[in-house]
N, C-alpha and C. Protein backbone atom coordinates (compact mmCIF):
# COMPACT_ATOMS: atom_id res chain seq x y z
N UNK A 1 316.72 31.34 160.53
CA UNK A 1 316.64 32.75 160.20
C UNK A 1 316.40 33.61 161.45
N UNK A 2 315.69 33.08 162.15
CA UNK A 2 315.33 33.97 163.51
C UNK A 2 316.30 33.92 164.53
N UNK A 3 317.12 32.49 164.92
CA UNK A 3 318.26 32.67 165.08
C UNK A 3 319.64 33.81 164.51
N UNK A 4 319.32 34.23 163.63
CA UNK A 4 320.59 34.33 163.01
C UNK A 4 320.01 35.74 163.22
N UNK A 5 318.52 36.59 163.30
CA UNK A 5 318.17 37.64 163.52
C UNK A 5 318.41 38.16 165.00
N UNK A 6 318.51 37.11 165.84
CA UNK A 6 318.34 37.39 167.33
C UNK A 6 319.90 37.62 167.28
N UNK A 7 321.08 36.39 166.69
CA UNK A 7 321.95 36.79 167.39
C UNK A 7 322.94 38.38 166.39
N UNK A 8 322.03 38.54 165.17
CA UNK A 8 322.95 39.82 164.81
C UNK A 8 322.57 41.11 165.74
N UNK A 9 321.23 41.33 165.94
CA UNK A 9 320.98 41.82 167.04
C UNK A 9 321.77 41.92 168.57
N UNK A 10 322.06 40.87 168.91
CA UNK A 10 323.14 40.66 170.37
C UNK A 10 324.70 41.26 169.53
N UNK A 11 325.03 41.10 168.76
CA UNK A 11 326.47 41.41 167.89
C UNK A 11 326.61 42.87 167.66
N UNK A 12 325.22 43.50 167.52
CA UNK A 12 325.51 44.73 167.33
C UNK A 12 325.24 45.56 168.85
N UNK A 13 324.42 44.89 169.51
CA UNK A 13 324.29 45.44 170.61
C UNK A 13 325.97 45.25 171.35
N UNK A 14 326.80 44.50 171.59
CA UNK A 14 327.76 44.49 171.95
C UNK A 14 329.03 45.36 171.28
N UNK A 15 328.67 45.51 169.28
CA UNK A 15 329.23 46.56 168.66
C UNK A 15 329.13 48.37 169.91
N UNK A 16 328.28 48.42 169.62
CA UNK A 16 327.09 49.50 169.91
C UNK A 16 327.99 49.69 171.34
N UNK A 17 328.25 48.93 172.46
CA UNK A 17 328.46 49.40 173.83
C UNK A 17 330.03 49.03 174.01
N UNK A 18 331.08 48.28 172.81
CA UNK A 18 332.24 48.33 173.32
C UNK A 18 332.82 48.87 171.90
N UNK A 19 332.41 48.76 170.78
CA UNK A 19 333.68 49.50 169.83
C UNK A 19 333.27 50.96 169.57
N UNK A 20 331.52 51.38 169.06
CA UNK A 20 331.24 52.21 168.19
C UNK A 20 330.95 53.65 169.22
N UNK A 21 331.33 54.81 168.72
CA UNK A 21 331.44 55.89 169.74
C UNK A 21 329.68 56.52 169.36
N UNK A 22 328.90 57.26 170.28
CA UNK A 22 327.71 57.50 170.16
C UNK A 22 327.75 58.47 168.67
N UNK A 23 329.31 59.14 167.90
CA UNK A 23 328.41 58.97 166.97
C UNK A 23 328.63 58.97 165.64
N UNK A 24 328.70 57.43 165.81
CA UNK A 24 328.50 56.61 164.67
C UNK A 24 326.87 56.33 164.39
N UNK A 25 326.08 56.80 165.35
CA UNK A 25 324.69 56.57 165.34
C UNK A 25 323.58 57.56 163.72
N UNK A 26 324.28 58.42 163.31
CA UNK A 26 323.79 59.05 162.40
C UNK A 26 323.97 58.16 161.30
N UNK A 27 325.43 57.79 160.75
CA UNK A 27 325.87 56.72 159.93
C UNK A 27 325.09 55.58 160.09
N UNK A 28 324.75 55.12 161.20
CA UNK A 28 323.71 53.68 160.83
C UNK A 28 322.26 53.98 160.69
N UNK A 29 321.93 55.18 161.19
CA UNK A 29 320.34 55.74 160.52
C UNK A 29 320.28 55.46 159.21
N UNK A 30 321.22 56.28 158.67
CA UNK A 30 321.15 56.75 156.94
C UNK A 30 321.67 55.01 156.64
N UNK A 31 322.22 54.08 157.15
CA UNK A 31 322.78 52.90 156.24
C UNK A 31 321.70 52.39 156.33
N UNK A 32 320.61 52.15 157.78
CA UNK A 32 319.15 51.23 157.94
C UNK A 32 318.29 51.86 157.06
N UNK A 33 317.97 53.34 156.68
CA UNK A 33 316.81 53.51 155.63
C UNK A 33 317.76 53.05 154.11
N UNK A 34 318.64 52.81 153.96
CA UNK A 34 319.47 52.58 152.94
C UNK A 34 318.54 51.25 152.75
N UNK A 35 319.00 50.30 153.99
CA UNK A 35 318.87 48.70 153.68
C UNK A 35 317.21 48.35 153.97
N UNK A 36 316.54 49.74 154.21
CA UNK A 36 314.79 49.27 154.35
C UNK A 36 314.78 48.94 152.97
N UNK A 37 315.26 50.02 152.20
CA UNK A 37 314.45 50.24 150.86
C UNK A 37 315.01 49.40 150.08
N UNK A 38 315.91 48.67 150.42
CA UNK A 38 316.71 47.50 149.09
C UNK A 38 315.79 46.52 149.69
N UNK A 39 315.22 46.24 151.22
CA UNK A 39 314.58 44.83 151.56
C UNK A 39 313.06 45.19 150.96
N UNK A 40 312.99 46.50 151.10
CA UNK A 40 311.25 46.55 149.90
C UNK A 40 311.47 46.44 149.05
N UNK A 41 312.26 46.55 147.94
CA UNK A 41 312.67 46.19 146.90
C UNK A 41 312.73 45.38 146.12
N UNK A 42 313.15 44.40 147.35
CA UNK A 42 313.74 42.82 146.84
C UNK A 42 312.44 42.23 146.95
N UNK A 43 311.47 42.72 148.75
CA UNK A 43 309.55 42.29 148.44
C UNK A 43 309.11 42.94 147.43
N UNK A 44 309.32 43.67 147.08
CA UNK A 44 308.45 43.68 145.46
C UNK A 44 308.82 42.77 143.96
N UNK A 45 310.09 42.64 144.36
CA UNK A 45 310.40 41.65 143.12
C UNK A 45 309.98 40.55 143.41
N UNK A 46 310.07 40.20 144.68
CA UNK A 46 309.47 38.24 144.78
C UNK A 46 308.08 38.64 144.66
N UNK A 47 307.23 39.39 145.29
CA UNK A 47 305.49 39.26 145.16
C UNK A 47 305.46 39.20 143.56
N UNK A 48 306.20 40.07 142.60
CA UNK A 48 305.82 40.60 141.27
C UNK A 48 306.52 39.66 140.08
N UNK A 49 307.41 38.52 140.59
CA UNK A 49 307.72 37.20 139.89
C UNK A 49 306.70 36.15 140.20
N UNK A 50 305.74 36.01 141.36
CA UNK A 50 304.91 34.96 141.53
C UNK A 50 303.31 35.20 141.13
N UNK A 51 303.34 34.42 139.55
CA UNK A 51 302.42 35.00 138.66
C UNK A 51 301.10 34.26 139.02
N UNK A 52 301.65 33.06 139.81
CA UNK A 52 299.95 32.47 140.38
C UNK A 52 299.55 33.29 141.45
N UNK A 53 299.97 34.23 142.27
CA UNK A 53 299.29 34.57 143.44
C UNK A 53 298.21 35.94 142.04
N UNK A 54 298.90 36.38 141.49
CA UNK A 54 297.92 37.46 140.36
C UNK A 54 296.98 36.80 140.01
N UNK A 55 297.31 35.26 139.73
CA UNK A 55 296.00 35.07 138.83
C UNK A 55 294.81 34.54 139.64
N UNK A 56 295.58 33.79 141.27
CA UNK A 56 294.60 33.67 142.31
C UNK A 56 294.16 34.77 142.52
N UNK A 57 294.12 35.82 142.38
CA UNK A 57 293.71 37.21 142.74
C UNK A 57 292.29 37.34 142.10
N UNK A 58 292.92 36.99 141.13
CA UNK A 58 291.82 37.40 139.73
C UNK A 58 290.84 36.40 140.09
N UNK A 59 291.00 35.36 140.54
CA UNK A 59 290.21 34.06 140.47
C UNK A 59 288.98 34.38 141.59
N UNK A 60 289.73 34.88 142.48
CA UNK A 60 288.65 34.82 143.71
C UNK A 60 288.44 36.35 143.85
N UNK A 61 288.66 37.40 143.08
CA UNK A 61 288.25 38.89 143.30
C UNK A 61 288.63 39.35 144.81
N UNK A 62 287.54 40.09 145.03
CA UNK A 62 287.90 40.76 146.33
C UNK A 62 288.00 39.84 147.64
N UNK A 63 287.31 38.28 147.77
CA UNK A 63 287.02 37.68 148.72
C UNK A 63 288.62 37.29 148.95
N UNK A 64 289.64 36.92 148.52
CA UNK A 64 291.06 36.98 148.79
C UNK A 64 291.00 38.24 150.16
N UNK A 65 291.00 38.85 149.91
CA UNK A 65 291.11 39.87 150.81
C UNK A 65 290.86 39.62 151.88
N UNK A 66 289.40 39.13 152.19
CA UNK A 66 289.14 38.75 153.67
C UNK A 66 290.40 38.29 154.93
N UNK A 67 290.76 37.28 154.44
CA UNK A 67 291.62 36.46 155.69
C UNK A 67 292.93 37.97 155.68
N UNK A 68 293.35 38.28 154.86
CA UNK A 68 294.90 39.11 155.31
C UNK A 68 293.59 40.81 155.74
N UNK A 69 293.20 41.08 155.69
CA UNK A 69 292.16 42.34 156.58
C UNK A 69 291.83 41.73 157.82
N UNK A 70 291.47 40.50 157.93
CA UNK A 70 290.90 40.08 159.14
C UNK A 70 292.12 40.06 159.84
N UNK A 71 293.17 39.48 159.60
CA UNK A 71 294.06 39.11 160.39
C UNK A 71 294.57 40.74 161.04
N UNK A 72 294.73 41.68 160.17
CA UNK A 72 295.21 43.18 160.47
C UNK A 72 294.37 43.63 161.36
N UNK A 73 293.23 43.42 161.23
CA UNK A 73 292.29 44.01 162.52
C UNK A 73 292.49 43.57 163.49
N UNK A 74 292.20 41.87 163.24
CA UNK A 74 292.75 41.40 164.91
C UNK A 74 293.76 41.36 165.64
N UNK A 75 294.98 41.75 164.62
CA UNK A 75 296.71 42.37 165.21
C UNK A 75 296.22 43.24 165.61
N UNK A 76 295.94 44.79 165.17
CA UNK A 76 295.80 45.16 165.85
C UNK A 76 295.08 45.83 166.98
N UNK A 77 294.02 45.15 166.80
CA UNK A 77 293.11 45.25 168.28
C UNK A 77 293.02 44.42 169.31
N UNK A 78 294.39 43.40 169.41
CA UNK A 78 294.95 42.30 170.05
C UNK A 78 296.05 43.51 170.43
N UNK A 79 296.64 44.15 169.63
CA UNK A 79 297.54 44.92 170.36
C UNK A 79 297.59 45.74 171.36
N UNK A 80 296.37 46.48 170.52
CA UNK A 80 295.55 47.57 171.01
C UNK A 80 295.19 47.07 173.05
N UNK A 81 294.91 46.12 173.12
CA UNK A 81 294.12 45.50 174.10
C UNK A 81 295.63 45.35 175.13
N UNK A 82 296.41 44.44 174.72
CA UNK A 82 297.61 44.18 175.54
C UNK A 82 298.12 45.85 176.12
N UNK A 83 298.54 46.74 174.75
CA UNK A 83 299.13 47.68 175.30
C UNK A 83 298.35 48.53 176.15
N UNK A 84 296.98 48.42 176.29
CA UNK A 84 296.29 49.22 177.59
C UNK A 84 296.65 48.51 178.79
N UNK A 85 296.87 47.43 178.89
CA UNK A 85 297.15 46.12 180.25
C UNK A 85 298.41 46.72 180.51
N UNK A 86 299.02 47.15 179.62
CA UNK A 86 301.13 46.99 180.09
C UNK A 86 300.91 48.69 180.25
N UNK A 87 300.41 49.02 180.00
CA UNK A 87 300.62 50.78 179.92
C UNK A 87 300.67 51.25 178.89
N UNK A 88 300.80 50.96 177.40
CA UNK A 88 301.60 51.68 176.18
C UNK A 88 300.84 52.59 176.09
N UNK A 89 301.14 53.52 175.33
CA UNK A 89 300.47 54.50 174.73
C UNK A 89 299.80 53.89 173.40
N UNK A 90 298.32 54.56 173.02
CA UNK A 90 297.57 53.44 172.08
C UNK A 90 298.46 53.91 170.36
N UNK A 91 299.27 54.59 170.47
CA UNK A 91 299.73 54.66 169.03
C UNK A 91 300.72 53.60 168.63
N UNK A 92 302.13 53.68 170.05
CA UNK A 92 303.09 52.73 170.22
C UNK A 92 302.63 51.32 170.06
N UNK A 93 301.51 50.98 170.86
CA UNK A 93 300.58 49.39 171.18
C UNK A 93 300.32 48.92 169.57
N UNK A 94 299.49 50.32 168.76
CA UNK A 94 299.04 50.20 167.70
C UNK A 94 299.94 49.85 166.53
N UNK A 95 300.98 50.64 166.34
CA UNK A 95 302.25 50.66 165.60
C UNK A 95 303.02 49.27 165.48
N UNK A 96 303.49 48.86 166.86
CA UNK A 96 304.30 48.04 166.90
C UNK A 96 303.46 46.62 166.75
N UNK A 97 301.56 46.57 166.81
CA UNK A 97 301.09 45.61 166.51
C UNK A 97 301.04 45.37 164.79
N UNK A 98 300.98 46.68 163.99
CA UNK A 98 300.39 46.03 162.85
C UNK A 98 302.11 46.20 161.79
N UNK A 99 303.04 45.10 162.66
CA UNK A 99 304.12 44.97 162.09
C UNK A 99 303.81 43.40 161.43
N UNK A 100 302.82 42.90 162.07
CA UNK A 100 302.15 41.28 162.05
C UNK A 100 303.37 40.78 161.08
N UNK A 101 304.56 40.50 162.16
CA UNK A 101 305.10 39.58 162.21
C UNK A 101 306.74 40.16 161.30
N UNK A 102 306.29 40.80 160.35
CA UNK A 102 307.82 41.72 159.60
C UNK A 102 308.52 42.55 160.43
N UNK A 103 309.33 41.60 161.36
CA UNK A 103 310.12 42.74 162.02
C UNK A 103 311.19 43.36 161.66
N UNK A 104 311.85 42.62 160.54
CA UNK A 104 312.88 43.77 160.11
C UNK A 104 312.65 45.29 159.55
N UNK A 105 311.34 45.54 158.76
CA UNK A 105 310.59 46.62 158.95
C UNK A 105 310.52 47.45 159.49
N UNK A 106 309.32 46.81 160.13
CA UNK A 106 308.74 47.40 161.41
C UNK A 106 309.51 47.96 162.67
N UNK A 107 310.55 47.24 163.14
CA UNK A 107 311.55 47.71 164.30
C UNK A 107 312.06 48.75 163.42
N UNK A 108 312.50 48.68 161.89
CA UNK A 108 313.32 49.87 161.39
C UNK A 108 312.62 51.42 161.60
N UNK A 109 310.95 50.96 161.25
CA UNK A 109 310.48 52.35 161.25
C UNK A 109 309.97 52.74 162.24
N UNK A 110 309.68 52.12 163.46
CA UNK A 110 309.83 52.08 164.75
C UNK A 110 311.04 53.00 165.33
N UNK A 111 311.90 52.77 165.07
CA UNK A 111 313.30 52.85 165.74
C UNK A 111 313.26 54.26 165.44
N UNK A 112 313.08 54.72 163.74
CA UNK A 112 312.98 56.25 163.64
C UNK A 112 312.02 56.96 164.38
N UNK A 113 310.89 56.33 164.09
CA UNK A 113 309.51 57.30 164.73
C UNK A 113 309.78 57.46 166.18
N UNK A 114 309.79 56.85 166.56
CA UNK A 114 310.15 56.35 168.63
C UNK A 114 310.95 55.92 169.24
N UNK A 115 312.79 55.93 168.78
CA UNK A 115 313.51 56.07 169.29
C UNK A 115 313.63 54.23 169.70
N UNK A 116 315.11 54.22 170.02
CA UNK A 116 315.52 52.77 170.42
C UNK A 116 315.00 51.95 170.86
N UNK A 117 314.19 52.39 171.94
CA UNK A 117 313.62 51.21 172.86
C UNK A 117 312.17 50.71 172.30
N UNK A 118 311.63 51.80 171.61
CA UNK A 118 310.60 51.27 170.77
C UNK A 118 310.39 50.26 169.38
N UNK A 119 311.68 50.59 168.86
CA UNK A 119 312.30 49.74 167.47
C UNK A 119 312.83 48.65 168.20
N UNK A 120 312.96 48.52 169.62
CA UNK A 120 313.39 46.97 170.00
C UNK A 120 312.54 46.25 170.37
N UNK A 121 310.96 47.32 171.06
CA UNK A 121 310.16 46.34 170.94
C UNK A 121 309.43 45.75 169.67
N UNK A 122 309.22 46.60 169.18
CA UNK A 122 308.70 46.09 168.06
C UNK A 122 309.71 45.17 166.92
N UNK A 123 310.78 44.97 166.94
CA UNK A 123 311.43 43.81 167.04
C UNK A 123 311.12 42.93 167.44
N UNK A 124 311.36 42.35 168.56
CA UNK A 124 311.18 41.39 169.57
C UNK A 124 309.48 40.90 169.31
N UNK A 125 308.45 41.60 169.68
CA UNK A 125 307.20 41.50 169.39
C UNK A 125 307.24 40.50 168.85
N UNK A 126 307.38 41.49 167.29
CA UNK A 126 307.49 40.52 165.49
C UNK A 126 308.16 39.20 165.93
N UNK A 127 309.49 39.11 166.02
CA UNK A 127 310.43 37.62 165.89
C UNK A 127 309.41 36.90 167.00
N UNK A 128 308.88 37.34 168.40
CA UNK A 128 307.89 36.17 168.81
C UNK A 128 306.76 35.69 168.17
N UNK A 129 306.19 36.80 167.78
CA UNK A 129 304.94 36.22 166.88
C UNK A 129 305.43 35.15 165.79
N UNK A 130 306.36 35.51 165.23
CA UNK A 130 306.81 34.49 164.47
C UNK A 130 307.40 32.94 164.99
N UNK A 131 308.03 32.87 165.86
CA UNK A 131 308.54 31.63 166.74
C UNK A 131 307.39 31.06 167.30
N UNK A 132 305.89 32.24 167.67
CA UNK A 132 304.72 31.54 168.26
C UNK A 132 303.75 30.59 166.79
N UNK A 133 304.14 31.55 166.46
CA UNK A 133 303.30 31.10 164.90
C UNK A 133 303.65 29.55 164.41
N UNK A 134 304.93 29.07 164.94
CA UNK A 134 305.36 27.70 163.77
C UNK A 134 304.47 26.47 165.11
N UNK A 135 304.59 27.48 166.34
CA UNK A 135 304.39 26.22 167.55
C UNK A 135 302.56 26.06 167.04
N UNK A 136 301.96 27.17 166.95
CA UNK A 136 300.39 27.52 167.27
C UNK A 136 300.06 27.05 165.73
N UNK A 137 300.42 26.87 164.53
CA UNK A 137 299.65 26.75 163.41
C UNK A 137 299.07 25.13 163.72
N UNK A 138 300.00 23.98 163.64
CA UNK A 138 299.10 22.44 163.49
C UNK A 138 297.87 22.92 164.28
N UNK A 139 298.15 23.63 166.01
CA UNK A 139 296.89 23.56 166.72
C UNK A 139 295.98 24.26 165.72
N UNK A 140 296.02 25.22 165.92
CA UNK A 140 294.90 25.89 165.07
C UNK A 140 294.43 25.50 163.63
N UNK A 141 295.14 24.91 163.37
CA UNK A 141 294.70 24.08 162.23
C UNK A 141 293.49 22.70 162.50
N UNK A 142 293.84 21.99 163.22
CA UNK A 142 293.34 20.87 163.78
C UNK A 142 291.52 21.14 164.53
N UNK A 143 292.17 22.26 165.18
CA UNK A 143 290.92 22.87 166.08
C UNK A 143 290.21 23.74 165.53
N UNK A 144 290.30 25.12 164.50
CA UNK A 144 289.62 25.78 164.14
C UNK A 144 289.86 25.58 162.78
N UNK A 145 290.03 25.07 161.79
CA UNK A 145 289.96 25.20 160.46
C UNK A 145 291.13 25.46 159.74
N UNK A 146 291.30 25.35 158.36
CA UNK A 146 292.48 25.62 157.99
C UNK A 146 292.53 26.97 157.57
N UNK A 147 291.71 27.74 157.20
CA UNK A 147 292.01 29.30 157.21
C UNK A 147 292.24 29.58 158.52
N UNK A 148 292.22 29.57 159.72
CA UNK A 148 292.22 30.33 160.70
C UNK A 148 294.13 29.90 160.76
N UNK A 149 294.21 28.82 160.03
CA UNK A 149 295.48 28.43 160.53
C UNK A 149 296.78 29.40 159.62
N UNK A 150 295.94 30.26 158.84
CA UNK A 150 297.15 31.28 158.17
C UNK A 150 297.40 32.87 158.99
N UNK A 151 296.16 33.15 160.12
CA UNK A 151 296.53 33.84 160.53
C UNK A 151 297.35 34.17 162.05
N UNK A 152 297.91 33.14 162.29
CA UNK A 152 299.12 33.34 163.73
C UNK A 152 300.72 33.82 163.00
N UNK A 153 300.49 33.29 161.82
CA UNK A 153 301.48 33.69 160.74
C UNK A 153 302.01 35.34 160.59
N UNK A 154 301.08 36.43 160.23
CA UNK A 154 301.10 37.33 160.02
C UNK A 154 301.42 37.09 158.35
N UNK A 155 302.61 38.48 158.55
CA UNK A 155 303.16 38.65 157.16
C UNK A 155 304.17 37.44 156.94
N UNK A 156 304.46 37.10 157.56
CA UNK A 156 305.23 35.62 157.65
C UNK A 156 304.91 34.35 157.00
N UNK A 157 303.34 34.66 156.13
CA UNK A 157 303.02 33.52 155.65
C UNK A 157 302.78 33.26 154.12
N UNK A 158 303.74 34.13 153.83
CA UNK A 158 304.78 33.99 152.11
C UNK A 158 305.95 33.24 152.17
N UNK A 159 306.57 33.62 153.34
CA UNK A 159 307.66 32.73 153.61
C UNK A 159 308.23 32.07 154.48
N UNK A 160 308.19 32.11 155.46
CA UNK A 160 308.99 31.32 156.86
C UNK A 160 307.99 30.60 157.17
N UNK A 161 306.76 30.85 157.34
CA UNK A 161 305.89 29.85 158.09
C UNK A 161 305.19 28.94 157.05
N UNK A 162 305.12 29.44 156.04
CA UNK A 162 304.52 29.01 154.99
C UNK A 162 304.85 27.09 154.58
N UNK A 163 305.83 26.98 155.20
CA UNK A 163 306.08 25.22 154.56
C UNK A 163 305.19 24.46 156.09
N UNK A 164 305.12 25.23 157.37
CA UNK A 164 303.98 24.73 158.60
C UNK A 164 302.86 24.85 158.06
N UNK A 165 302.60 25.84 157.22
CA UNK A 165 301.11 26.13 157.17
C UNK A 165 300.53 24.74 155.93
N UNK A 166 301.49 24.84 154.98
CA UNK A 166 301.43 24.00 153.98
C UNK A 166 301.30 22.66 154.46
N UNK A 167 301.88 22.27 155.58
CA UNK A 167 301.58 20.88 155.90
C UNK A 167 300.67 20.59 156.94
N UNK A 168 300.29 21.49 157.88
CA UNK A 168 299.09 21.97 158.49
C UNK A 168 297.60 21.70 157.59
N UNK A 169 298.13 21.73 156.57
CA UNK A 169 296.58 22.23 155.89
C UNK A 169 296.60 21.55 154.18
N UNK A 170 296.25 22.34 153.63
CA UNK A 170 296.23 21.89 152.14
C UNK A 170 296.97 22.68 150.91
N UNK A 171 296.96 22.31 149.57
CA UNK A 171 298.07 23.38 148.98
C UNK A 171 296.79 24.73 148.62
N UNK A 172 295.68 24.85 148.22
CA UNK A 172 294.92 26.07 148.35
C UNK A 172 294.77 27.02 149.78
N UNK A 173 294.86 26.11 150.79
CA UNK A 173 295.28 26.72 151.73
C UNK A 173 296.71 27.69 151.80
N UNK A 174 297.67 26.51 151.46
CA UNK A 174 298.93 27.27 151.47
C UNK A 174 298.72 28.63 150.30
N UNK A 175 298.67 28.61 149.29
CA UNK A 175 298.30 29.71 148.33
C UNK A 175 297.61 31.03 148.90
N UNK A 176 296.25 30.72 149.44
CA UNK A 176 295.77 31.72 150.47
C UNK A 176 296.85 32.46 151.26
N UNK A 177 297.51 31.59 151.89
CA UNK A 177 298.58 31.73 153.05
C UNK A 177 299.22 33.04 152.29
N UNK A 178 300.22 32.20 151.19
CA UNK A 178 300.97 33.72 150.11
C UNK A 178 300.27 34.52 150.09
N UNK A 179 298.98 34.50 149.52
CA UNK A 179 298.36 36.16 149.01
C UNK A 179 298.39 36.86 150.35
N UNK A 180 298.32 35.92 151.51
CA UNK A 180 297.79 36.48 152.41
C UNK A 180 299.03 37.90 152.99
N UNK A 181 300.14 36.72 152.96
CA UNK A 181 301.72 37.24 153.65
C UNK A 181 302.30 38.63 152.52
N UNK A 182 301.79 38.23 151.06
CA UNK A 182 301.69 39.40 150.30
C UNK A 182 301.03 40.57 150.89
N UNK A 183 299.74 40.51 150.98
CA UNK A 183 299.16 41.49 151.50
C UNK A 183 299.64 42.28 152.61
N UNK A 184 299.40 41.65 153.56
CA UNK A 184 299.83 42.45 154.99
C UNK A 184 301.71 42.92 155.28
N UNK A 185 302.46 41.92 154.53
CA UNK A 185 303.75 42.59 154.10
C UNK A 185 303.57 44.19 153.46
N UNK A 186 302.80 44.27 152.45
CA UNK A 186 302.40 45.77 151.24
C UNK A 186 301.97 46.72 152.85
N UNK A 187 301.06 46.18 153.83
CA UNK A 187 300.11 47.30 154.66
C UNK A 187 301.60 47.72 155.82
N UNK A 188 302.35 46.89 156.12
CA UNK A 188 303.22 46.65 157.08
C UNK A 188 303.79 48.72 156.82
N UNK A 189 304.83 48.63 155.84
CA UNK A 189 305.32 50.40 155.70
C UNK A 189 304.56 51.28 155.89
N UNK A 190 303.03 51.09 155.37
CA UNK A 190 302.12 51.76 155.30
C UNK A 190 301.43 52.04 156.44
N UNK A 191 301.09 51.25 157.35
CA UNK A 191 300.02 50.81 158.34
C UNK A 191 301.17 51.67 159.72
N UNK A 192 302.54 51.04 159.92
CA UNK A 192 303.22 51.38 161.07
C UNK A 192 303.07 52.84 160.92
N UNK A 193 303.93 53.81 160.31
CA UNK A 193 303.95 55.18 160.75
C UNK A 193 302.30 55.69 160.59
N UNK A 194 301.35 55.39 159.52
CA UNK A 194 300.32 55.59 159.83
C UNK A 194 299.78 55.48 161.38
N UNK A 195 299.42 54.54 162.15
CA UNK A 195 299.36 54.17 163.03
C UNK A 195 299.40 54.96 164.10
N UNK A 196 301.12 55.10 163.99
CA UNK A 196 301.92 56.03 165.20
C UNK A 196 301.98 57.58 164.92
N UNK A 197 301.14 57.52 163.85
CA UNK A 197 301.38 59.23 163.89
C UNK A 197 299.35 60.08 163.87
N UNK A 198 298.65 58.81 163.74
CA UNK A 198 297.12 59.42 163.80
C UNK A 198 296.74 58.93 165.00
N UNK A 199 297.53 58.17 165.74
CA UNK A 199 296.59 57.39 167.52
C UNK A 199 297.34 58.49 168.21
């Protein structure tokens, strides 16, 4: 999948600089908020067909919550921290951190709020965190516990990372993992332009 994200990315970037004239660029604005809202869409139908993560909800009340909040804080005040080292500005640093890991998103609403080069980092960011996430879960599993091992994941840990985490660890673990990738997926729309528009 991340393959196939990196290279549509290179396909359009080569679209972009030998077929499409600068402006065709309005037409792919309006087609990307087109295709945000069918990919939230489609995350709300998978969170709202998986009737055990509701009833794990119910089971453990508010303490569910912990691990996917913890993990959002430490995105982004891990971000927060890098982008003072590189230069960013603390909204951009902030923004493009609490994408934790959904970059098709996140680069989308990126890309509007702050223009190209910002929707590419925050692209790129996301797809590493995610490629870091499958290498870093056994460790962190092994060494710090098996909850700690759902958060290198991000929002990523409903689905892509989720069969590492699962064998990393245990199946209540893995379950955690979902509510978890549920959660911070829901903060992801919410959290980015928030972010970039109050820092």
């Amino acid at each position: 999948m991340i393959l196939f994200a990196l290279g549509s990315l290179l396909l359009g970037i080569l679209c972009g600089y030998f077929l499409f004239p600068p402006e065709a660029v309005p037409v792919m604005d309006r087609l990307m908020s087109y295709a945000l809202m069918l990919l939230l869409l489609s995350v709300g139908i998978e969170v709202g067909t998986n009737k055990t993560v509701f009833r794990k909800i119910r089971e453990y009340n508010v303490r569910i919550l912990v691990i996917p909040f913890g993990v959002a804080v430490g995105s982004i005040a891990g971000g927060l921290l890098l982008g003072f080292f590189l230069g960013m500005p603390v909204n951009e640093s902030a923004a493009v951190s609490s994408g934790f890991g959904f970059y098709s998103v996140s680069a989308v609403i990126l890309r509007g709020l702050g223009g190209a080069q910002l929707g590419t980092v925050a692209f790129m960011t996301n797809v590493l965190r995610e490629l870091m996430a499958f290498l870093m879960i056994p460790f962190v599993a092994r060494h710090f516990g098996r909850y700690a091992a759902v958060a290198p994941s991000g929002a990523t840990a409903m689905d892509t990372t989720l069969p590492v985490i699962a064998r990393a660890t245990d199946d209540e673990t893995a379950l955690i993992a979902v509510i978890s990738g549920v959660v911070l997926t829901a903060l992801v729309p919410v959290l980015v332009p928030l972010l970039y528009n109050l820092l």
